[in-house]
C-alpha atoms as a PDB file:
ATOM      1  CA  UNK A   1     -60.860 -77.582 -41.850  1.00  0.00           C
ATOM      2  CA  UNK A   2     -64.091 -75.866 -41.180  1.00  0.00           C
ATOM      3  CA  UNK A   3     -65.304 -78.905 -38.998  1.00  0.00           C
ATOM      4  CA  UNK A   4     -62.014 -77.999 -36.942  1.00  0.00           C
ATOM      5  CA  UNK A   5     -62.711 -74.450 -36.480  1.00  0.00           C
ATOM      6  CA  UNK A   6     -66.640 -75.069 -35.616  1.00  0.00           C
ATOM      7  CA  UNK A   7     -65.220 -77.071 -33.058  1.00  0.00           C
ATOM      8  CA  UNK A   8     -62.888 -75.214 -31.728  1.00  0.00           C
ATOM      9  CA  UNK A   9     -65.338 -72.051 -31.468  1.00  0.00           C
ATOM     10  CA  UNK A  10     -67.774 -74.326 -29.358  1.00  0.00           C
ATOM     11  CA  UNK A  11     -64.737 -75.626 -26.841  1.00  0.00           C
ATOM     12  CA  UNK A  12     -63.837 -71.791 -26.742  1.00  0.00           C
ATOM     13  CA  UNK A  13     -67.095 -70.878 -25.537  1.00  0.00           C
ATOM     14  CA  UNK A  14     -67.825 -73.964 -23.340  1.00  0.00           C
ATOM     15  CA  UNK A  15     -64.350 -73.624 -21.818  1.00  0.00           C
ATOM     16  CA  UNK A  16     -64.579 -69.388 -21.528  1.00  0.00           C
ATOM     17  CA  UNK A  17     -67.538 -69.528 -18.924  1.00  0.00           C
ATOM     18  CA  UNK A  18     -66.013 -71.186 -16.164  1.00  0.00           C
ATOM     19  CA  UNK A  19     -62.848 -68.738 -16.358  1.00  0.00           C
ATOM     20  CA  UNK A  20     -65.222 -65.686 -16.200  1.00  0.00           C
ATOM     21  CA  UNK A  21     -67.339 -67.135 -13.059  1.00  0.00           C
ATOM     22  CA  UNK A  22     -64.046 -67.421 -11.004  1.00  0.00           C
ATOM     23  CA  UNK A  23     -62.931 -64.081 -12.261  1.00  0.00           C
ATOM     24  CA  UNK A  24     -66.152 -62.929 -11.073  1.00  0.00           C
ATOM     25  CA  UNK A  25     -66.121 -64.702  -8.082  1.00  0.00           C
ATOM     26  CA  UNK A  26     -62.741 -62.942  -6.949  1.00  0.00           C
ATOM     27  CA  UNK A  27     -63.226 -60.225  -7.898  1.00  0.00           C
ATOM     28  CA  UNK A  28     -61.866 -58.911 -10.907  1.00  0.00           C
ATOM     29  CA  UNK A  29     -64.400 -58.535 -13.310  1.00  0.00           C
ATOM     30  CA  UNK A  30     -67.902 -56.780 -12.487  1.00  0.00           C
ATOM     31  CA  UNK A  31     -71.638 -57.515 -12.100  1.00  0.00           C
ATOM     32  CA  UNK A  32     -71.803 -55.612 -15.588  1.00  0.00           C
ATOM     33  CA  UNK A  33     -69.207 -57.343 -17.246  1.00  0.00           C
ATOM     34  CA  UNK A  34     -69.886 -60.902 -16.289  1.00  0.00           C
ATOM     35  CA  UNK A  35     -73.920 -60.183 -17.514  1.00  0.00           C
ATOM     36  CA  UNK A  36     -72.585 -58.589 -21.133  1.00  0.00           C
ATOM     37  CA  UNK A  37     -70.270 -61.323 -21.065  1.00  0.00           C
ATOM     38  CA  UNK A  38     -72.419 -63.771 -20.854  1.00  0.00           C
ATOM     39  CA  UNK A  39     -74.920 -62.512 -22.908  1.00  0.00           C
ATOM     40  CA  UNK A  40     -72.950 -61.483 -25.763  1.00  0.00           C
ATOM     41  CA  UNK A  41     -71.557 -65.035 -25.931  1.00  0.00           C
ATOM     42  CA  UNK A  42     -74.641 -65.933 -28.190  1.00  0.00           C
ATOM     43  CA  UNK A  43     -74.058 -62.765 -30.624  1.00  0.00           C
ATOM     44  CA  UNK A  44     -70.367 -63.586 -30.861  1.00  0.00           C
ATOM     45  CA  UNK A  45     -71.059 -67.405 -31.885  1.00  0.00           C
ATOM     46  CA  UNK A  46     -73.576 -66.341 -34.438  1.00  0.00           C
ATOM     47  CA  UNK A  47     -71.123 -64.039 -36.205  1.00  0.00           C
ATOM     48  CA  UNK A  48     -68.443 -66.349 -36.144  1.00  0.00           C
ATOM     49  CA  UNK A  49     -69.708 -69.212 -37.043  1.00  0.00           C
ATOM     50  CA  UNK A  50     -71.306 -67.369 -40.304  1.00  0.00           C
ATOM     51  CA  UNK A  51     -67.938 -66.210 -41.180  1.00  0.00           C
ATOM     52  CA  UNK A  52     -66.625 -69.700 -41.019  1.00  0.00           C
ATOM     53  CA  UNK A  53     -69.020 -71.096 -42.965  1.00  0.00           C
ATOM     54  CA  UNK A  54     -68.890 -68.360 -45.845  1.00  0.00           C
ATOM     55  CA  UNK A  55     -72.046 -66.412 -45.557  1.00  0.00           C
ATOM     56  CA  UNK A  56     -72.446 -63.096 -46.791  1.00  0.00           C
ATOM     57  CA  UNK A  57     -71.089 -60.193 -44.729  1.00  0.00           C
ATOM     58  CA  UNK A  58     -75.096 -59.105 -45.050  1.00  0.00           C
ATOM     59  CA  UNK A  59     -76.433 -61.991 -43.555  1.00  0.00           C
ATOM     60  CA  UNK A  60     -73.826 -62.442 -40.981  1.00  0.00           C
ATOM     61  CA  UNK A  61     -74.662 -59.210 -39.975  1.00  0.00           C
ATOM     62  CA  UNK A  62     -78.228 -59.566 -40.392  1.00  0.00           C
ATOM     63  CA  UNK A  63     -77.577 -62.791 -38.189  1.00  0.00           C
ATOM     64  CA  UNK A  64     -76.038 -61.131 -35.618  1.00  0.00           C
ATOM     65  CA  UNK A  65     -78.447 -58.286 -35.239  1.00  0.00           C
ATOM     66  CA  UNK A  66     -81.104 -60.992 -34.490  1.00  0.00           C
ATOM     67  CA  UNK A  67     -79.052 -62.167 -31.878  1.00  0.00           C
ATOM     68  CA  UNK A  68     -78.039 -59.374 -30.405  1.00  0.00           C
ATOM     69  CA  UNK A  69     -82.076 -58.273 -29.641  1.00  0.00           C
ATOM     70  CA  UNK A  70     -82.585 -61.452 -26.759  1.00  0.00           C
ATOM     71  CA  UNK A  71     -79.155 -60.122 -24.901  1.00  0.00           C
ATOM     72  CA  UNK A  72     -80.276 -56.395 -25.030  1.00  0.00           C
ATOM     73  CA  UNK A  73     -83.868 -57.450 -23.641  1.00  0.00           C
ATOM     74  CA  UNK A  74     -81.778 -59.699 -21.049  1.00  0.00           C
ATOM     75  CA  UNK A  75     -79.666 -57.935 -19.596  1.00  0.00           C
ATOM     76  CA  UNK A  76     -81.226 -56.213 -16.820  1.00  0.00           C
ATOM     77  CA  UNK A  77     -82.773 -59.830 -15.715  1.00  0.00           C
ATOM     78  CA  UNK A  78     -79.205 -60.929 -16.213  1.00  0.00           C
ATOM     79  CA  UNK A  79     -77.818 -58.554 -13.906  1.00  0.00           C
ATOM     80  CA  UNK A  80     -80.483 -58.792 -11.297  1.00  0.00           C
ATOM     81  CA  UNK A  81     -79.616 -62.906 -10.939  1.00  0.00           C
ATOM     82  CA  UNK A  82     -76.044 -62.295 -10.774  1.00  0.00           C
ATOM     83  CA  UNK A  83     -76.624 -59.397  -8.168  1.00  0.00           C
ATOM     84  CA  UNK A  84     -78.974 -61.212  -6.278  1.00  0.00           C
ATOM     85  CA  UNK A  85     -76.188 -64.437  -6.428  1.00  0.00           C
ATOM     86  CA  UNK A  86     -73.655 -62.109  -4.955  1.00  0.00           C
ATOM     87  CA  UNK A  87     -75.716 -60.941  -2.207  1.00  0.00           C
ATOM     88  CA  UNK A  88     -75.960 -57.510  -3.582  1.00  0.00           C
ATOM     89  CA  UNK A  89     -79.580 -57.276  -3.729  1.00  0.00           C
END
């Protein structure tokens, strides 16, 4: 059962990013939103996939702090790409 919910989490997130580049693309989410979108994707895997797998609410949270440090330094490079993609800049 955990082997089904691993790999369900992964098609989630594989399957998610597509969906939120053509909501970007007309329109209906931001420049903001698709960045912390994107970014937190890696932050939201890590905490997830320690719950699945029975870690301790400590690590999982130690876990996802880690994680969460790359998409806070990120996100202003983040933004400027997908700024820069739309024409914006």
């Amino acid at each position: 059962m955990e082997a089904l919910l691993v790999a369900l989490v992964i098609v989630i997130a594989v399957i998610s990013r597509p969906i939120e580049a053509r909501l970007w693309r007309a329109g209906r989410i931001s420049d903001r939103t698709l960045a912390i979108v994107s970014l937190a994707r890696f932050p939201i895997l890590a905490f997830v996939f320690g719950l699945i797998v029975g870690a301790s609410i400590e690590m999982v949270v130690l876990i996802t702090a880690v994680a969460i440090v790359p998409a806070l330094m990120f996100y202003r490079v983040m933004l400027d790409l997908i700024q820069e993609h739309a024409g914006v800049r």
